[in-house]
Structures are given as structure tokens and as C-alpha cells.
N, C-alpha and C. Protein backbone atom coordinates (compact mmCIF):
# COMPACT_ATOMS: atom_id res chain seq x y z
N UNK A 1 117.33 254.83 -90.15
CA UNK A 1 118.07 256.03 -90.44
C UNK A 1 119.02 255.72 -91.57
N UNK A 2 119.35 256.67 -92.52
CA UNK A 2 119.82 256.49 -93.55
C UNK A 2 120.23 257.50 -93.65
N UNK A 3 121.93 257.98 -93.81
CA UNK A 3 122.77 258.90 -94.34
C UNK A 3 123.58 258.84 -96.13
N UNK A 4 122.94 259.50 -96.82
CA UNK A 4 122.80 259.12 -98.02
C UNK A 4 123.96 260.01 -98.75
N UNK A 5 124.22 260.99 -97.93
CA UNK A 5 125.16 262.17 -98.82
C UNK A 5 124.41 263.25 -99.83
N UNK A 6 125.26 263.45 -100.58
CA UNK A 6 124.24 264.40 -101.82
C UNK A 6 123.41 263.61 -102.48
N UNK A 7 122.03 264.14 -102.46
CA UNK A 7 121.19 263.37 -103.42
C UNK A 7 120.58 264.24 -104.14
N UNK A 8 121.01 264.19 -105.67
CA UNK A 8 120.22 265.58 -106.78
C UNK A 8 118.51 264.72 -106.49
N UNK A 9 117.90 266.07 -106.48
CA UNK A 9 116.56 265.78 -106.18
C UNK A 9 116.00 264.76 -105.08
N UNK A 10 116.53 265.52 -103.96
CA UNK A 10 116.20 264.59 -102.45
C UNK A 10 114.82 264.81 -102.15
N UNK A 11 114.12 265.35 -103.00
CA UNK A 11 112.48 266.24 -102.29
C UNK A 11 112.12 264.90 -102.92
N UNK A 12 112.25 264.45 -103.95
CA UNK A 12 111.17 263.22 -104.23
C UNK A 12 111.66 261.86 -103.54
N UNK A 13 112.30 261.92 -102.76
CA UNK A 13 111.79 260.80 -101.55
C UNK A 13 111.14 260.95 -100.34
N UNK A 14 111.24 262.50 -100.15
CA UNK A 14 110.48 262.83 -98.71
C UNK A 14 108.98 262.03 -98.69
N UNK A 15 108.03 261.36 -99.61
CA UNK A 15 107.08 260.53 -98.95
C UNK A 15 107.26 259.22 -98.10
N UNK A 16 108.64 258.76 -98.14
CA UNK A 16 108.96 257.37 -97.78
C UNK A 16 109.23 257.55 -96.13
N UNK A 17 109.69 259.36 -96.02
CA UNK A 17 110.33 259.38 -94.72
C UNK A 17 108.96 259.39 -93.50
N UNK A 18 109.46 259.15 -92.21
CA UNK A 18 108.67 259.29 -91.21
C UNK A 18 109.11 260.27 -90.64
N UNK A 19 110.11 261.29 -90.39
CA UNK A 19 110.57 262.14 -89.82
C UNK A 19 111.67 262.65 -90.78
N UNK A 20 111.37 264.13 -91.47
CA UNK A 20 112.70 264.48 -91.73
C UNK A 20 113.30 265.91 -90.85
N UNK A 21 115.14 265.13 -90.67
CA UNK A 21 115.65 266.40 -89.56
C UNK A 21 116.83 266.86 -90.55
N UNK A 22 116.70 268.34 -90.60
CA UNK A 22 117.33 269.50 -91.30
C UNK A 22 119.02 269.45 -90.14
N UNK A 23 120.13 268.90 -90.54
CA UNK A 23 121.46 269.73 -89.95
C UNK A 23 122.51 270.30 -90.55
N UNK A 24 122.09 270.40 -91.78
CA UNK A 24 123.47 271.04 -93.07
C UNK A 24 122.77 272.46 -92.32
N UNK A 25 123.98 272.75 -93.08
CA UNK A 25 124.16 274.75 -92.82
C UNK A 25 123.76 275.19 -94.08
N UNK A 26 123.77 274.27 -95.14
CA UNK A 26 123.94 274.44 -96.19
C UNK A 26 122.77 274.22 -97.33
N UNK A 27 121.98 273.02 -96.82
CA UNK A 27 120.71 272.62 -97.34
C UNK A 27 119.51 274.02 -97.66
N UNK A 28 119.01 274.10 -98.72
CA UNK A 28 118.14 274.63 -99.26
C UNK A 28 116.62 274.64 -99.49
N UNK A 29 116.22 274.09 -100.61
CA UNK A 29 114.63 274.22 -100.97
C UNK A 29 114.19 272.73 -100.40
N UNK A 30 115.00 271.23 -99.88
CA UNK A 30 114.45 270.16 -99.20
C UNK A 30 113.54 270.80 -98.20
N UNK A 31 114.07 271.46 -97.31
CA UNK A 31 113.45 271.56 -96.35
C UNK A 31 112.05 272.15 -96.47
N UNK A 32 111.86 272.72 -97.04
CA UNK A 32 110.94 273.39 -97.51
C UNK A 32 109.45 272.13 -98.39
N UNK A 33 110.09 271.57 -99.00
CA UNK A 33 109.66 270.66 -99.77
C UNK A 33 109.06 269.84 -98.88
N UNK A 34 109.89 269.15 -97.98
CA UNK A 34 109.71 268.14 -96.64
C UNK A 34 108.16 268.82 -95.68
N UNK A 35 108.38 270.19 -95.71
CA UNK A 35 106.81 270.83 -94.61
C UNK A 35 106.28 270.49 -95.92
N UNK A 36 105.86 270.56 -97.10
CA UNK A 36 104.85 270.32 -97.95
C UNK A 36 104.07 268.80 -97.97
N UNK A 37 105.12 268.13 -97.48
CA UNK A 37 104.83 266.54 -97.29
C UNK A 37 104.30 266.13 -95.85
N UNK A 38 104.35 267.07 -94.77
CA UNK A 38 104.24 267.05 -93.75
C UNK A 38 105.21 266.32 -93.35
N UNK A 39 106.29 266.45 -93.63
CA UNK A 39 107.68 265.40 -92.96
C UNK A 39 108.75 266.72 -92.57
N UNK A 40 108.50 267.32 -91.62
CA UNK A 40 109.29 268.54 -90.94
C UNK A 40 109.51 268.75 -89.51
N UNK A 41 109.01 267.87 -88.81
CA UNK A 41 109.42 267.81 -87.50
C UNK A 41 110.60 268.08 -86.99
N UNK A 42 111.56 268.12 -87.13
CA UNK A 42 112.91 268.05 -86.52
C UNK A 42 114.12 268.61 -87.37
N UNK A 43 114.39 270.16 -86.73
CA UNK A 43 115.01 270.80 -87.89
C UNK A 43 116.57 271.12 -86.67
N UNK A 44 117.41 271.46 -87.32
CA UNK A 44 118.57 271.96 -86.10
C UNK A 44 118.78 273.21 -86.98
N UNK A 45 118.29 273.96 -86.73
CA UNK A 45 118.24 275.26 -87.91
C UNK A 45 119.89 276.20 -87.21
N UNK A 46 120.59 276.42 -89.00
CA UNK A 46 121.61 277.09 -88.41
C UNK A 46 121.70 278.78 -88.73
N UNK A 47 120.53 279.34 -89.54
CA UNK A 47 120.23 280.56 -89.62
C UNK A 47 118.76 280.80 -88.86
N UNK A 48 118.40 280.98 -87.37
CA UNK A 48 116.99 281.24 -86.85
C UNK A 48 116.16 282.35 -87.63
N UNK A 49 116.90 283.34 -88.20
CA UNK A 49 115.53 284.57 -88.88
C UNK A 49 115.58 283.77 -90.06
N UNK A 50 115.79 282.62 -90.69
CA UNK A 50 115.68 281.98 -91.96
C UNK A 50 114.07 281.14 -91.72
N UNK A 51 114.42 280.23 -91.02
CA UNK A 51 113.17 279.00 -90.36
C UNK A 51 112.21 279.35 -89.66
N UNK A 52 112.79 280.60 -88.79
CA UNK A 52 111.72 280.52 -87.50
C UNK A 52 110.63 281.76 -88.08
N UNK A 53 110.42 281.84 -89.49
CA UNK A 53 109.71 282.68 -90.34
C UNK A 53 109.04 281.93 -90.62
N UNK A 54 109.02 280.43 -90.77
CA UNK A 54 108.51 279.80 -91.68
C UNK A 54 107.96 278.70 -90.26
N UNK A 55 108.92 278.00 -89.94
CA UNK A 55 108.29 277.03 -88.89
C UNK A 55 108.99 277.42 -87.85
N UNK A 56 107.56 277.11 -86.75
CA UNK A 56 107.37 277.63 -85.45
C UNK A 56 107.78 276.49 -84.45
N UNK A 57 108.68 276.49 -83.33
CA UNK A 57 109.13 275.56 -82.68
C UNK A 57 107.76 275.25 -81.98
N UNK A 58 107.31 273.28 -81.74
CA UNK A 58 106.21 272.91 -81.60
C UNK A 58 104.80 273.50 -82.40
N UNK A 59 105.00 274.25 -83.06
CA UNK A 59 103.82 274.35 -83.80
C UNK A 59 103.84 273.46 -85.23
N UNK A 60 105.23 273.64 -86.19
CA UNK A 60 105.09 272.98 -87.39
C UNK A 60 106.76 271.97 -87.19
N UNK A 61 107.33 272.24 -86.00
CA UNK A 61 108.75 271.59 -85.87
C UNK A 61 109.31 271.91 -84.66
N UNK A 62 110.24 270.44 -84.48
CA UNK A 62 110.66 270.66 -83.26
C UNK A 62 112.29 271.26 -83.63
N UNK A 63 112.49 272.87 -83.21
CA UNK A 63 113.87 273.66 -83.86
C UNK A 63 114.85 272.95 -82.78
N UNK A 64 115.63 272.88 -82.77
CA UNK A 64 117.21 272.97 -82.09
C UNK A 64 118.29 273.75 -82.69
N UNK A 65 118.96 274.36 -81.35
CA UNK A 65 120.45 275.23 -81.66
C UNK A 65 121.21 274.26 -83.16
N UNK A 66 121.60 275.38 -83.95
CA UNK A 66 122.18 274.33 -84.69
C UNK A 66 123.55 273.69 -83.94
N UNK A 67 124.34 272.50 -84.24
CA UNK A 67 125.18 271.57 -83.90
C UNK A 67 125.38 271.50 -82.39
N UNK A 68 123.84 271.62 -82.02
CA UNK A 68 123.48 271.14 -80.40
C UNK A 68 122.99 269.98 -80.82
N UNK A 69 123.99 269.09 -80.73
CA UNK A 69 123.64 267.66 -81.06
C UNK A 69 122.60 266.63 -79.84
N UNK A 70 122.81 266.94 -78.36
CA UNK A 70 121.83 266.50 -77.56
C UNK A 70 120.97 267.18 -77.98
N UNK A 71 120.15 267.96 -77.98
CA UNK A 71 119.01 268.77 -78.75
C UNK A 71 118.54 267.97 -79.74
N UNK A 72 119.06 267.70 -80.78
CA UNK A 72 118.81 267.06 -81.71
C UNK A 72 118.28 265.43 -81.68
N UNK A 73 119.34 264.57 -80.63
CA UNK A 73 118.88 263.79 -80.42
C UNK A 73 117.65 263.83 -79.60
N UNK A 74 117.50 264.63 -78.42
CA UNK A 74 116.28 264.42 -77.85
C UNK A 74 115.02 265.20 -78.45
N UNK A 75 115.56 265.68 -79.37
CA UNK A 75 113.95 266.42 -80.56
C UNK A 75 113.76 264.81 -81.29
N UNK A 76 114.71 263.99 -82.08
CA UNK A 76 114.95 262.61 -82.42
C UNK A 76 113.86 261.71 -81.40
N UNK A 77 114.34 260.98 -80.37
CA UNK A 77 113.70 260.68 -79.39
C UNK A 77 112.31 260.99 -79.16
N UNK A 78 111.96 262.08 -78.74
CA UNK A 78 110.88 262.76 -78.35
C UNK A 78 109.57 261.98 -79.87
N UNK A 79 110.61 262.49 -81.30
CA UNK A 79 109.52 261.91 -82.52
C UNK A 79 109.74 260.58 -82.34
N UNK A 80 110.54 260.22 -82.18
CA UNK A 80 110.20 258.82 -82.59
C UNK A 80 109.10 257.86 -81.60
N UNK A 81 108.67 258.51 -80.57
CA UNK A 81 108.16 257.85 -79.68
C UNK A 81 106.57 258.27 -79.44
N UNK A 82 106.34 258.90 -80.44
CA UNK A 82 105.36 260.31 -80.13
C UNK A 82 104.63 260.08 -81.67
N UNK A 83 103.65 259.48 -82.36
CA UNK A 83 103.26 259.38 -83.76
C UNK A 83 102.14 260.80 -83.35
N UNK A 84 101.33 260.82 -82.11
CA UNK A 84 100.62 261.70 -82.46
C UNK A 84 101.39 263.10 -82.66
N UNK A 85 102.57 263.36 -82.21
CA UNK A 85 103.48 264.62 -82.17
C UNK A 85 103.73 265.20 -83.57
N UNK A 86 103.97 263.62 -84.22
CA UNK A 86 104.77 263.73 -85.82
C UNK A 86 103.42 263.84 -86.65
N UNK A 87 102.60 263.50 -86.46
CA UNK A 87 101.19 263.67 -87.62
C UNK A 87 101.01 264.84 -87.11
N UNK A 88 100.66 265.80 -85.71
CA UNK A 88 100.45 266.75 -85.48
C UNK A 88 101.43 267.99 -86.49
N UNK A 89 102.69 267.94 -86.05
CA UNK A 89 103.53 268.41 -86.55
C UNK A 89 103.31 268.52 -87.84
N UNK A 90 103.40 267.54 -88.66
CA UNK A 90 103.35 267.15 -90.34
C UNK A 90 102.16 267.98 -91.16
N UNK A 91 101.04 267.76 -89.96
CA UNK A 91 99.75 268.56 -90.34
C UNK A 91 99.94 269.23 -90.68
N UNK A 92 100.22 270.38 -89.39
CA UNK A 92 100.91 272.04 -89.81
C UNK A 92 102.01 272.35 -90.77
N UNK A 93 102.80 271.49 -90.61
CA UNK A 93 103.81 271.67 -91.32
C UNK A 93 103.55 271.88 -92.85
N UNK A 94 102.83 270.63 -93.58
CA UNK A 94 102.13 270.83 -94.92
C UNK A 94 101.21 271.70 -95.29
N UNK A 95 100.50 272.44 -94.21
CA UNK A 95 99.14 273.37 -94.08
C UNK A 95 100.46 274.94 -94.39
N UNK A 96 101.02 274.90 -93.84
CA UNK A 96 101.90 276.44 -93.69
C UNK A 96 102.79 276.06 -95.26
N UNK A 97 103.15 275.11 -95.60
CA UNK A 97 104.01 274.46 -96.87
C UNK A 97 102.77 275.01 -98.33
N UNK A 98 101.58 274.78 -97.82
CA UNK A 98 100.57 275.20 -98.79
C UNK A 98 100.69 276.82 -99.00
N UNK A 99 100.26 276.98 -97.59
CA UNK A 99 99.99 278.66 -97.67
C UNK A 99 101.10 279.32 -98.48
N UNK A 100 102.29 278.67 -98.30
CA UNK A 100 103.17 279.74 -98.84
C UNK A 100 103.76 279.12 -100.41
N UNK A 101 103.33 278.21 -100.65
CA UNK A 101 103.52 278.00 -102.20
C UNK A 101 103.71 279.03 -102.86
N UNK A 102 103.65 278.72 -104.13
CA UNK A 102 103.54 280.11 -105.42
C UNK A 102 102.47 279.87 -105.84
N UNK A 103 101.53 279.28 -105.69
CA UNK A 103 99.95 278.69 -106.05
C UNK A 103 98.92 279.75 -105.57
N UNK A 104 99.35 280.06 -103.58
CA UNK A 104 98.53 281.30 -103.40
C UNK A 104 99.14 282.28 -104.01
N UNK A 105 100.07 282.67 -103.97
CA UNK A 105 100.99 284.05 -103.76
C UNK A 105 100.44 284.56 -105.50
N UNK A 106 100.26 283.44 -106.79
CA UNK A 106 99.64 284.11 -108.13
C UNK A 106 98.39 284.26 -108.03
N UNK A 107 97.61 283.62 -107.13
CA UNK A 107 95.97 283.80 -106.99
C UNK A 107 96.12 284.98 -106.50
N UNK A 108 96.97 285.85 -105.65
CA UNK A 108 96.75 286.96 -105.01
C UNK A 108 96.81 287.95 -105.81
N UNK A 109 98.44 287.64 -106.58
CA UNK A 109 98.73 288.91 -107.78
C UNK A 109 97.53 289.16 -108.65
N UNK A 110 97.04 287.84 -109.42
CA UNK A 110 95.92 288.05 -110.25
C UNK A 110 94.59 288.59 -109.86
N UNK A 111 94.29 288.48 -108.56
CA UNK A 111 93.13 288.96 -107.95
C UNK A 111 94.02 291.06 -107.89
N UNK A 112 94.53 290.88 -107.24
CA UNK A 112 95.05 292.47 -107.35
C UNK A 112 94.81 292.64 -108.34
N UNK A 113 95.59 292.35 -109.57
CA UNK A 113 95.70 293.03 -111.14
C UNK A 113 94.70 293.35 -111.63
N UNK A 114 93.43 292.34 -111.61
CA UNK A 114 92.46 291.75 -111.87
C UNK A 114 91.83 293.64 -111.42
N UNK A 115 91.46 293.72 -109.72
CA UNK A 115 91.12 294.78 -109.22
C UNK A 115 91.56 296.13 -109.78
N UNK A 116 92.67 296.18 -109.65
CA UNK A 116 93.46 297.47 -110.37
C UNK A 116 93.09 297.61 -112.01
N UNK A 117 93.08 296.62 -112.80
CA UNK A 117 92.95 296.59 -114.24
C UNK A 117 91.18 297.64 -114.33
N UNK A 118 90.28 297.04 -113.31
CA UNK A 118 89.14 297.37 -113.17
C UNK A 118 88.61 298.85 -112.99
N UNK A 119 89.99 299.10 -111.97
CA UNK A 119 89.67 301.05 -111.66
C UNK A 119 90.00 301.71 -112.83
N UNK A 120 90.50 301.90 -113.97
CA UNK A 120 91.11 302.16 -114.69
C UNK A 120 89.87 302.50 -115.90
């Protein structure tokens, strides 16, 4: 475990991690970055209609109340003891990190435009 503070551009270490857990109130596009790597298991989410849009408790992460710190540790615990939990997790996590890129979301616009340009 490693508490590092601010790090400009923290997404380009998420391959080194084995588990990354979300507890700023404040943190932004990491987290996001981290399901792309499949390193999202363990979030303490402090806005729920923010995350629980995106990752599903046991499906792509294990959520906790935010600054429910037993929670946290035993979501902690639970990964660290559990590799099939965290590859499971990571799976989805990077699979839902895909889907919602900007990679599909312009294949879609251009396929629309594409259609619409056509009726015309």
C-alpha cells in the first residue's frame, strides 16, 4: 500500500496496481481510468447516483458507504484474499470502461449521421 498524495497524471500507473480503492470526495477521471485497466474493485463512493451508474456493487466493484471505513477495510480484506474476485471484478470493470469510452459513443454518432445524411 502506498499513499502518494497528489499525483498529476495518476491514471498512468494504474497497470502496476493490484487493487485500486476510490476514498477522496474529490477524485475524478482516475477512477474511471482504473475500470479501463480492470483495477476497480474497491471504491468508497461519496456521490452513489455518480458510480452506481457506472459500477455495480459485486458486479464491476466492491462500493462502500463513503467514510465507512470498516466497509472499506473489509471490501480491502475480502480483495486481497480473493484473486479470483479481483480478476473477476477487473474483467467487468474494463469490459463496462470500454463500452463507455468515446470510441463507441463516435461509432454511434457516425453510424446515425451516416443514416440520416442518407434519408435526405
Amino acid at each position: 500500500m502506498h499513499f502518494k498524495g497528489l499525483i498529476p497524471e495518476a491514471a498512468r500507473l494504474l497497470p502496476a496496481l493490484d487493487v485500486y480503492a476510490q476514498t477522496s470526495l474529490s477524485e475524478g477521471p482516475v477512477a474511471q481510468h482504473a475500470g479501463g485497466h480492470g483495477r476497480r474493485p474497491a471504491d468508497a463512493r461519496a456521490r452513489p447516483w455518480s458510480r452506481a451508474e457506472i459500477h455495480g456493487h459485486e458486479e464491476t466493484a466492491l462500493l462502500v458507504p463513503a467514510g465507512d471505513r470498516l466497509a472499506l477495510g473489509s471490501a480491502l480484506q475480502r480483495l486481497a484474499g480473493d484473486a479470483e474476485l479481483r480478476a473477476r471484478l477487473g474483467a467487468r470493470a474494463a469490459e463496462r470502461a470500454r463500452r463507455h469510452s468515446i470510441e463507441p459513443m463516435v461509432d454511434a454518432y457516425e453510424t446515425l449521421y451516416r443514416e440520416l445524411a442518407t434519408r435526405s
